[in-house]
C-alpha atoms as a PDB file:
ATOM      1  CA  UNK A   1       0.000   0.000   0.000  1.00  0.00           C
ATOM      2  CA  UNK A   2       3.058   2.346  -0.015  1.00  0.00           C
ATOM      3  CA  UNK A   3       2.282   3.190  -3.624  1.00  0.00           C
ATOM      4  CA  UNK A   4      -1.410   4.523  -2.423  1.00  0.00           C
ATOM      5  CA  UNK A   5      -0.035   6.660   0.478  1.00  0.00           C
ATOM      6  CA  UNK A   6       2.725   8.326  -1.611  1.00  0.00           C
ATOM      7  CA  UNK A   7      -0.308   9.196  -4.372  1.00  0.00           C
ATOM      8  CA  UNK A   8      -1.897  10.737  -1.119  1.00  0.00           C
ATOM      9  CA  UNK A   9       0.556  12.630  -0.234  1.00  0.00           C
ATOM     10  CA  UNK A  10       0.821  13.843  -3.786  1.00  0.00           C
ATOM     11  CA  UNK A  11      -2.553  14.722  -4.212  1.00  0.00           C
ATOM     12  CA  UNK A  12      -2.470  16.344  -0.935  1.00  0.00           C
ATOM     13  CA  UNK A  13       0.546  18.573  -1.736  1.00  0.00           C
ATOM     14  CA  UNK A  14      -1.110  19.307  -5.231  1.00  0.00           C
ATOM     15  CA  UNK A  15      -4.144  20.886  -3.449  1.00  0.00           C
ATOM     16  CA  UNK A  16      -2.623  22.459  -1.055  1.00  0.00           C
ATOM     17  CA  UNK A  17      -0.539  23.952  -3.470  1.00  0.00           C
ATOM     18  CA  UNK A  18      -3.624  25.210  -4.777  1.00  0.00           C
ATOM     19  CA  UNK A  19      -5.123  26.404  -1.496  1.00  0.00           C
ATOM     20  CA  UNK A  20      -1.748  28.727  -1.524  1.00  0.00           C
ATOM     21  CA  UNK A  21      -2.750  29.880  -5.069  1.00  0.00           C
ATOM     22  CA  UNK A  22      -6.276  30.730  -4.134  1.00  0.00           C
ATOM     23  CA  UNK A  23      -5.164  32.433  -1.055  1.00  0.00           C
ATOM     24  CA  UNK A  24      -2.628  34.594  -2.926  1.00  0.00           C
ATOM     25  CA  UNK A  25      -5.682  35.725  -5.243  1.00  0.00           C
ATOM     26  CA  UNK A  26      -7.918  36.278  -2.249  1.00  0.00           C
ATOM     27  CA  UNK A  27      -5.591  38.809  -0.343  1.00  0.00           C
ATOM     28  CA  UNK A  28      -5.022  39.985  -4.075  1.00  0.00           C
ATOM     29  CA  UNK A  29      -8.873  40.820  -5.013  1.00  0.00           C
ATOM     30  CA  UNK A  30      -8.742  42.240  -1.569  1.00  0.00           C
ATOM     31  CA  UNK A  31      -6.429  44.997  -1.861  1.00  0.00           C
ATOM     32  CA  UNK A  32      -7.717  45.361  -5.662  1.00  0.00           C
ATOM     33  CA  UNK A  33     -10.771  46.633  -4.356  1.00  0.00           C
ATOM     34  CA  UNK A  34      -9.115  48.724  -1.452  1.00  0.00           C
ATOM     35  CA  UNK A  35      -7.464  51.013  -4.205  1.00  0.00           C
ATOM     36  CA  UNK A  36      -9.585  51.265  -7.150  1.00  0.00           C
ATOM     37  CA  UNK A  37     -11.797  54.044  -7.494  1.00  0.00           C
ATOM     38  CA  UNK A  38     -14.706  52.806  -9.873  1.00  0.00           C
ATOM     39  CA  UNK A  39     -17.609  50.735  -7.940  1.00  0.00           C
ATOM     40  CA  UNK A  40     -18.508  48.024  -9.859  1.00  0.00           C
ATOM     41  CA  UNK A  41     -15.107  47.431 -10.281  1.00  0.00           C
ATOM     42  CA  UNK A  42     -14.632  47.193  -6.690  1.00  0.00           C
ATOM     43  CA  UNK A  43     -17.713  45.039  -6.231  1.00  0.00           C
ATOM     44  CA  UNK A  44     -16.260  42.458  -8.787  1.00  0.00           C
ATOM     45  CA  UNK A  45     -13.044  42.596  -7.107  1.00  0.00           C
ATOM     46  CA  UNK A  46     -14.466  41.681  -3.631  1.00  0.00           C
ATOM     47  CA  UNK A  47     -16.268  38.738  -4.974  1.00  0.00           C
ATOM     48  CA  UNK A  48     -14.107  37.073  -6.806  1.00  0.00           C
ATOM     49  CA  UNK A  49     -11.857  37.572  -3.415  1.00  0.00           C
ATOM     50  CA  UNK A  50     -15.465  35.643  -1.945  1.00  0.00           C
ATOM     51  CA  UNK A  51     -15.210  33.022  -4.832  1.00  0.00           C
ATOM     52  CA  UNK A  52     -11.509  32.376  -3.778  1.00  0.00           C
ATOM     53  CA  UNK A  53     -12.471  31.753  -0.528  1.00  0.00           C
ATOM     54  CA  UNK A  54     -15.041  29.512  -0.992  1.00  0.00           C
ATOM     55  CA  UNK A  55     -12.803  27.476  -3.522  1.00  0.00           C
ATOM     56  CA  UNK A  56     -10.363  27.134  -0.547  1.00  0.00           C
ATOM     57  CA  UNK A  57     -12.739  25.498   1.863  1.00  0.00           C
ATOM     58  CA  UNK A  58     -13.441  23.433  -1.455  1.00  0.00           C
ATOM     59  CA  UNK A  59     -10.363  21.850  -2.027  1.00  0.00           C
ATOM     60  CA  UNK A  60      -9.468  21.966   2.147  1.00  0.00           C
ATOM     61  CA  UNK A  61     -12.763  19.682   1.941  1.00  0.00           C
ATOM     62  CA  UNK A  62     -10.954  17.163  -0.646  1.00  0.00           C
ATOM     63  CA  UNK A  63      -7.753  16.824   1.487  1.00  0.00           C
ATOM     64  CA  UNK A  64      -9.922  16.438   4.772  1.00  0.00           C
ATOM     65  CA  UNK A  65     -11.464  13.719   2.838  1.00  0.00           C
ATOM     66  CA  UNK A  66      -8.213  12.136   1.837  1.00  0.00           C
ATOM     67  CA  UNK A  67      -7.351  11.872   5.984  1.00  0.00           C
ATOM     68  CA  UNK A  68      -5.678  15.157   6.467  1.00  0.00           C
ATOM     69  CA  UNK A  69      -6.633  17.894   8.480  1.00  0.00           C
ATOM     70  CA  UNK A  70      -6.078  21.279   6.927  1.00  0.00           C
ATOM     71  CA  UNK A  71      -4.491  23.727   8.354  1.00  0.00           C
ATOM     72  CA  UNK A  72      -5.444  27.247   7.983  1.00  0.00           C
ATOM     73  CA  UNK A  73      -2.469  28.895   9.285  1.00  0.00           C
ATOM     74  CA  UNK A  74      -0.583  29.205   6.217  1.00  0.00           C
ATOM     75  CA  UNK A  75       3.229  29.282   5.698  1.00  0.00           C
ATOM     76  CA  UNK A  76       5.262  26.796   4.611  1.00  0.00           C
ATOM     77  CA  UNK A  77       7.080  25.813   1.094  1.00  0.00           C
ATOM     78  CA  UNK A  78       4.073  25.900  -0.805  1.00  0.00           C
ATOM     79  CA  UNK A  79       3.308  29.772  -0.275  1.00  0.00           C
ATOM     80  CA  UNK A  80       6.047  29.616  -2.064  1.00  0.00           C
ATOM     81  CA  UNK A  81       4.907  28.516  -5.267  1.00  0.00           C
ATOM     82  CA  UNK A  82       2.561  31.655  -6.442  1.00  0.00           C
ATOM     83  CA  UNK A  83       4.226  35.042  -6.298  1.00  0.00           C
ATOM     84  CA  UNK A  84       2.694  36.687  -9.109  1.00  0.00           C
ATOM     85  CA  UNK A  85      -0.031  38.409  -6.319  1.00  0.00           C
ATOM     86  CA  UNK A  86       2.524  39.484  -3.867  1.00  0.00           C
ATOM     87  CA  UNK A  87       3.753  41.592  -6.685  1.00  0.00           C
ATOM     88  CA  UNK A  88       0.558  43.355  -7.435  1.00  0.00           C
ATOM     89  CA  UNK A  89       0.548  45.549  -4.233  1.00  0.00           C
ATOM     90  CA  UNK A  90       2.986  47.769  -5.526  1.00  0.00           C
ATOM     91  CA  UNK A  91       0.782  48.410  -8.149  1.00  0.00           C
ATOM     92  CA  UNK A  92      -1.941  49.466  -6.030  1.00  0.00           C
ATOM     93  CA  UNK A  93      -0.162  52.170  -3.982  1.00  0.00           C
ATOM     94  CA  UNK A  94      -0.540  54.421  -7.205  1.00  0.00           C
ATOM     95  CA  UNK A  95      -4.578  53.171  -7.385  1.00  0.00           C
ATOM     96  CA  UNK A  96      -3.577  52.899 -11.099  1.00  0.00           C
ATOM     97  CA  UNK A  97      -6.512  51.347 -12.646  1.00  0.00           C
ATOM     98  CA  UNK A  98      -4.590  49.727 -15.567  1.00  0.00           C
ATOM     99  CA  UNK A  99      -1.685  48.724 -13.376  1.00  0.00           C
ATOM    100  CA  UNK A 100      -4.197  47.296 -11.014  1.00  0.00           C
ATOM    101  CA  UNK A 101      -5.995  44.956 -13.410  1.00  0.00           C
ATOM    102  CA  UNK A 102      -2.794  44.199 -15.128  1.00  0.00           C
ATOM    103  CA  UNK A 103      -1.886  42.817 -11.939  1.00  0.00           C
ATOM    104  CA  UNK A 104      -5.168  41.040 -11.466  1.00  0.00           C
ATOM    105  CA  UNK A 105      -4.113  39.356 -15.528  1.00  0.00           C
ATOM    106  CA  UNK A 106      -1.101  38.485 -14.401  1.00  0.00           C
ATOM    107  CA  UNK A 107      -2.128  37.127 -10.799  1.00  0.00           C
ATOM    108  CA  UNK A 108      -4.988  34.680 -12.869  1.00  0.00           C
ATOM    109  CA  UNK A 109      -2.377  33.582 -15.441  1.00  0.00           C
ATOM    110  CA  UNK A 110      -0.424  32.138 -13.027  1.00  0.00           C
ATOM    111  CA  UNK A 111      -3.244  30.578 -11.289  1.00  0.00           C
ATOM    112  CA  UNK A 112      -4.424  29.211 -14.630  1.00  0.00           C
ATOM    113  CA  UNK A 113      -0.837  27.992 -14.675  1.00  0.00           C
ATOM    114  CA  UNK A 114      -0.531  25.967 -11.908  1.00  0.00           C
ATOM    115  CA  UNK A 115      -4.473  24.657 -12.678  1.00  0.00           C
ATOM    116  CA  UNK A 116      -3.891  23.275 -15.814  1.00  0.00           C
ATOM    117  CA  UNK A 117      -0.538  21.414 -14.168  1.00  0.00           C
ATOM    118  CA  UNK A 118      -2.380  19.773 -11.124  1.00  0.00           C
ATOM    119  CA  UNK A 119      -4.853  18.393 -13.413  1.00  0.00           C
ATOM    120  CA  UNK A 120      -2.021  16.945 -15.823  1.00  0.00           C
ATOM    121  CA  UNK A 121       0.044  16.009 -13.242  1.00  0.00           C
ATOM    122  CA  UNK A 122      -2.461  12.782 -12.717  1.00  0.00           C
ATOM    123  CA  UNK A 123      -2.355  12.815  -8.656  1.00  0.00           C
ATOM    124  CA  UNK A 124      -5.972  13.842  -8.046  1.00  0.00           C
ATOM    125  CA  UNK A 125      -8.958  11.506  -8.406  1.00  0.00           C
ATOM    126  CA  UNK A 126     -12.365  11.873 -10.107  1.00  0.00           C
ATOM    127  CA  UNK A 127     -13.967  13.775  -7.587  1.00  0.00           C
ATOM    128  CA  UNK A 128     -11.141  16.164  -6.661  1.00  0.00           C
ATOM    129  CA  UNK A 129     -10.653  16.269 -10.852  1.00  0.00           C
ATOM    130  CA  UNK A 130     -14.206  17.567 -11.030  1.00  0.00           C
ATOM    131  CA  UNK A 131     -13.659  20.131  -8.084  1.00  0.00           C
ATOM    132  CA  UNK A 132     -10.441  21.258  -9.623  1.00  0.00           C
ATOM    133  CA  UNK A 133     -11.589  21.672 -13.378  1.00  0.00           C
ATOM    134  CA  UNK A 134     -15.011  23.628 -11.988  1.00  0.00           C
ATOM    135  CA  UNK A 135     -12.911  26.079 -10.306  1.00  0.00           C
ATOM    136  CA  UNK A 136     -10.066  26.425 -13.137  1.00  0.00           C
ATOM    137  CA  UNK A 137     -12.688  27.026 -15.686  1.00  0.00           C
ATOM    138  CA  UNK A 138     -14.662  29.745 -13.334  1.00  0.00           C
ATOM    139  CA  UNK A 139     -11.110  31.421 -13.115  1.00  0.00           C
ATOM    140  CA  UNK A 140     -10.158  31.351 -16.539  1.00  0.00           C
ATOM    141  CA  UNK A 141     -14.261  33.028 -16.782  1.00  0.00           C
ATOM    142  CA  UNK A 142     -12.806  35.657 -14.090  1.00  0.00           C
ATOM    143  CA  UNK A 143      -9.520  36.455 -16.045  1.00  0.00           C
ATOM    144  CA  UNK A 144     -11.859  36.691 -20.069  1.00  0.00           C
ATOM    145  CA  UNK A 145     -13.854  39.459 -17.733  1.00  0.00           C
ATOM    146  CA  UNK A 146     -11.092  41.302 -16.509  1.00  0.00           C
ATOM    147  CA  UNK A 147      -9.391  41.637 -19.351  1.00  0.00           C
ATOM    148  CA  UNK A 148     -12.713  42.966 -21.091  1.00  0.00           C
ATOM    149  CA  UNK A 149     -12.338  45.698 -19.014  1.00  0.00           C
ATOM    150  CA  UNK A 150      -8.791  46.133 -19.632  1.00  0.00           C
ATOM    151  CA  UNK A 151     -10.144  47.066 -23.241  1.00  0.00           C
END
């Protein structure tokens, strides 16, 4: 059964590689919203910081299932893997609008990124491939409406 436990722990360090991912993009809708100026824009910012959130308790719901408790503390190599968000605060001291939703472009990219590897990476079963491809094709929606307004 050592071949079963080390897919585990794959699986598990896929998602929670994802988890890292989604809470990069939370805390980076977040201060999106803090420094732009038009509403609406603002409103979408804030919930797609809410859809992040809920697609964290998603996947922390798949590795519960798997055995492992999740913990919500953060940290560790895997915050490690998604900088592209932790860059976009320096865009939002000027409350550029462009720079901001550049930012946002380049935050989803990278999420779309590391999406599209977990699922070809082959460590996540059917269930967690359904959870994972739902949410990668709601950001990828999320990115095509951001850069509308980018035009």
């Amino acid at each position: 059964m050592i071949h079963a436990e080390e897919i585990t722990t794959e699986t598990i360090k896929t998602l929670e590689g994802l988890i890292s991912i989604l809470e990069d993009g939370k805390l980076g809708y977040t201060d999106a919203a803090e420094h732009v100026e038009n509403p609406a824009m603002k409103t979408d910012f804030l919930e797609y910081a809410r859809e992040r959130a809920l697609f964290i308790v998603e996947l922390q719901n798949q590795i519960n299932k798997l055995g492992k408790s999740t913990d919500t503390s953060g940290g560790g190599p895997l915050g490690a893997l998604h900088r592209a968000w932790i860059d976009i605060k320096s865009a939002f001291t000027g409350g550029d609008t462009e720079a901001i939703i550049n930012a946002c472009i380049t935050g989803e990219e990278a999420a779309i990124e590391k999406y599209k590897k977990a699922l070809e990476d082959n460590h996540l079963e059917h269930d967690q491939i359904y959870v994972v491809s739902k949410q990668l094709n709601s950001i990828q929606n999320t990115l095509s409406q951001i850069k509308m307004r980018a035009n």
